[in-house]
Protein backbone atom coordinates (compact mmCIF):
# COMPACT_ATOMS: atom_id res chain seq x y z
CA UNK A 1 6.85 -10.74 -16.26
CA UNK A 2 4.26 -12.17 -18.45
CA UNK A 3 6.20 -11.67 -22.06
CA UNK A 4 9.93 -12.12 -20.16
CA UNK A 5 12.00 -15.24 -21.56
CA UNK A 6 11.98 -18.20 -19.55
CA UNK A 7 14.75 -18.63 -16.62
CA UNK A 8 16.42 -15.79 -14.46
CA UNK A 9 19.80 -13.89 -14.72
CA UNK A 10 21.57 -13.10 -11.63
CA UNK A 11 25.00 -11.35 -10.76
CA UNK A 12 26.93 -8.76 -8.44
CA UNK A 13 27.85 -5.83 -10.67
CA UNK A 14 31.80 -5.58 -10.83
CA UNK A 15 32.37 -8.47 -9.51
CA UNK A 16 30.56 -11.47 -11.55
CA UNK A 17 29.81 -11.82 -14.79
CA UNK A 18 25.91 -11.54 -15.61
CA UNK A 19 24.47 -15.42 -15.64
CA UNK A 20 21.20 -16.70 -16.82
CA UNK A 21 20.17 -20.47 -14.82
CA UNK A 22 16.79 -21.83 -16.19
CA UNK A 23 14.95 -22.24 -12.57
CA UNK A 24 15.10 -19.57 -9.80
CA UNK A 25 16.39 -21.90 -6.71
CA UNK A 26 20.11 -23.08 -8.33
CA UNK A 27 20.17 -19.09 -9.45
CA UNK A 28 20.01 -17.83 -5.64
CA UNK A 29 21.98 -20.72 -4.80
CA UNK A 30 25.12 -19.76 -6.87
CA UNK A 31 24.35 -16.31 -5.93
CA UNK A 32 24.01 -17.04 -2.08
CA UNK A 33 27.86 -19.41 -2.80
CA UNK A 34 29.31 -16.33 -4.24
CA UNK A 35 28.33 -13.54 -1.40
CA UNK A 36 29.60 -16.29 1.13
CA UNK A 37 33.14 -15.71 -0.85
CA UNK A 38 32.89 -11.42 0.28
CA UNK A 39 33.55 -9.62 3.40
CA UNK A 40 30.37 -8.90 4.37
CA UNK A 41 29.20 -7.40 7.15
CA UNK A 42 26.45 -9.17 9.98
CA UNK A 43 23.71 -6.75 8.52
CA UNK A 44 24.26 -7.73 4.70
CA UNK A 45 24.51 -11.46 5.40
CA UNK A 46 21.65 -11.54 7.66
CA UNK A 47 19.79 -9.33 4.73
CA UNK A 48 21.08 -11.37 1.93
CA UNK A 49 20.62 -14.85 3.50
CA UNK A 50 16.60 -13.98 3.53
CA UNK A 51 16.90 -13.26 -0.53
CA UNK A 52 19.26 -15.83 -1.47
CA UNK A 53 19.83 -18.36 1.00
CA UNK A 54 18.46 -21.80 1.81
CA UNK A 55 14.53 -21.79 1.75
CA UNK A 56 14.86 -17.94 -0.26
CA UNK A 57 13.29 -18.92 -3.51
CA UNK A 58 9.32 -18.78 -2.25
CA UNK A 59 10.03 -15.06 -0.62
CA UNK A 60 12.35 -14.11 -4.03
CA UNK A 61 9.73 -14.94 -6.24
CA UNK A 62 6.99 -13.19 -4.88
CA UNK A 63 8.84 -10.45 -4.69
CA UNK A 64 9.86 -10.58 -8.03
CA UNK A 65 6.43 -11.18 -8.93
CA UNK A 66 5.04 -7.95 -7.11
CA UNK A 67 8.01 -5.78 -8.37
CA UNK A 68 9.22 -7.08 -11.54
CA UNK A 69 13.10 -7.39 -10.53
CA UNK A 70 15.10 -7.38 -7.17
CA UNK A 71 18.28 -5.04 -6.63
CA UNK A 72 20.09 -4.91 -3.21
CA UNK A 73 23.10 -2.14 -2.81
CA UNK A 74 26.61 -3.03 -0.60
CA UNK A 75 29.51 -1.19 -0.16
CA UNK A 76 32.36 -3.02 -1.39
CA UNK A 77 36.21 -2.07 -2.76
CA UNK A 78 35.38 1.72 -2.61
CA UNK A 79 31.86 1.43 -4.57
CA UNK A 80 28.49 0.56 -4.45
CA UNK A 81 27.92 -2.45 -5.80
CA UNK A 82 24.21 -3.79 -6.76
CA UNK A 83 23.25 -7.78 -6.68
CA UNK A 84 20.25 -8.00 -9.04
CA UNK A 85 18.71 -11.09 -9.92
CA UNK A 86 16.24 -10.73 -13.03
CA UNK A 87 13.49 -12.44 -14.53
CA UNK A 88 14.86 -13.87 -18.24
CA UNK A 89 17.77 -14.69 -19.96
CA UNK A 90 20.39 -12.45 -21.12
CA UNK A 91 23.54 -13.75 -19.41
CA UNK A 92 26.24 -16.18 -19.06
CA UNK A 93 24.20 -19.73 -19.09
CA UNK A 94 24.44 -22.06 -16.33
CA UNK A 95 22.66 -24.98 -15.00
CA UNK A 96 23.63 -26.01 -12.01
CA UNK A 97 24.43 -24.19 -8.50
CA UNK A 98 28.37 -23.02 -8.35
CA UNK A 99 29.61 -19.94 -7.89
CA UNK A 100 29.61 -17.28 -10.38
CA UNK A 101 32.03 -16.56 -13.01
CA UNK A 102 34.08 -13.27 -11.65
CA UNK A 103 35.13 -10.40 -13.57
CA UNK A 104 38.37 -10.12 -15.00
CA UNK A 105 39.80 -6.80 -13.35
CA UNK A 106 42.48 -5.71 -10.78
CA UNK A 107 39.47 -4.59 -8.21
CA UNK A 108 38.78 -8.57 -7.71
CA UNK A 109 41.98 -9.70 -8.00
CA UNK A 110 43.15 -7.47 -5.43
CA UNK A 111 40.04 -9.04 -3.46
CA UNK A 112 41.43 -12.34 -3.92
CA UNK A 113 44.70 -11.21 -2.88
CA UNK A 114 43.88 -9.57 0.24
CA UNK A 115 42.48 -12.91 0.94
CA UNK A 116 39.00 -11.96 1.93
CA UNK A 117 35.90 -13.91 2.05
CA UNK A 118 35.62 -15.98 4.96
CA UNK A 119 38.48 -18.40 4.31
CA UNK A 120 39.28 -18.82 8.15
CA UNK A 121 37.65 -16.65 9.62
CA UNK A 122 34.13 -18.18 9.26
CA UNK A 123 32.90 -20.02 12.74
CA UNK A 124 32.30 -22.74 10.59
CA UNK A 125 28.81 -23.99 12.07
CA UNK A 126 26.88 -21.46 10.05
CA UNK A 127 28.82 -19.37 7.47
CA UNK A 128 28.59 -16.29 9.26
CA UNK A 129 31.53 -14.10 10.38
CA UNK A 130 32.74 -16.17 13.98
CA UNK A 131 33.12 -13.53 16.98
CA UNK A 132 36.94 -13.24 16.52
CA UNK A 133 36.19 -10.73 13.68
CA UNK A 134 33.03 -9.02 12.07
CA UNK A 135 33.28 -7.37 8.66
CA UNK A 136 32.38 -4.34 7.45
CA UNK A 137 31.79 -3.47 3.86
């Protein structure tokens, strides 16, 4: 990492566009917004809450650090899908935490349209999937 561009690029292949943030903690933070807007499962949000949630970017940079790059596989519309957040630039730039810019193609619209990713069906407390219904990717 010693020769990499400053900043960190970040993104959910197929389904957000590549984006480059200048500090690690607003990257995981629009990352962490983003997976809250998916049907995931109790597993992968338990899993991806340690690497991009609240408190993550200590644990996400040493492990960047030690391995050079993180990648984490979910199953998602049919595919496996990899969430990669990278040391340097390279992609879309943004400054601030918000939710990443999603591909333009009928796999997320029809995500959006099926009306998927929490929007009642979250307990609300927490973010996680409420006991009336659990995902699975």
């Amino acid at each position: 990492m010693k020769n990499t561009p400053p900043g960190y690029t970040v993104g959910i292949e197929g389904i957000t566009e590549p984006t480059s943030f200048p500090a690690l903690a607003p990257a995981l933070s629009s990352l962490w917004q983003t997976l809250n807007t998916l049907p995931l499962g109790w597993t992968q949000y338990e899993a991806y809450r340690y690497f991009f949630g609240p408190g993550a970017a200590e644990r996400t940079e040493a492990f960047l650090a030690r391995d050079g790059a993180l990648q984490l596989g979910f199953a998602l519309l049919g595919r496996t899908r990899l969430i990669r957040v990278l040391p340097g630039g390279g992609g879309l730039p943004q400054l601030v935490p918000a939710p990443l810019k999603l591909v333009d193609s009928p796999e997320v619209t029809a995500l959006r349209l099926e009306g998927l990713g929490g929007r009642g069906s979250r307990d609300g407390r927490d973010g996680r999937p409420g006991p009336e219904r659990r995902w699975s990717a």
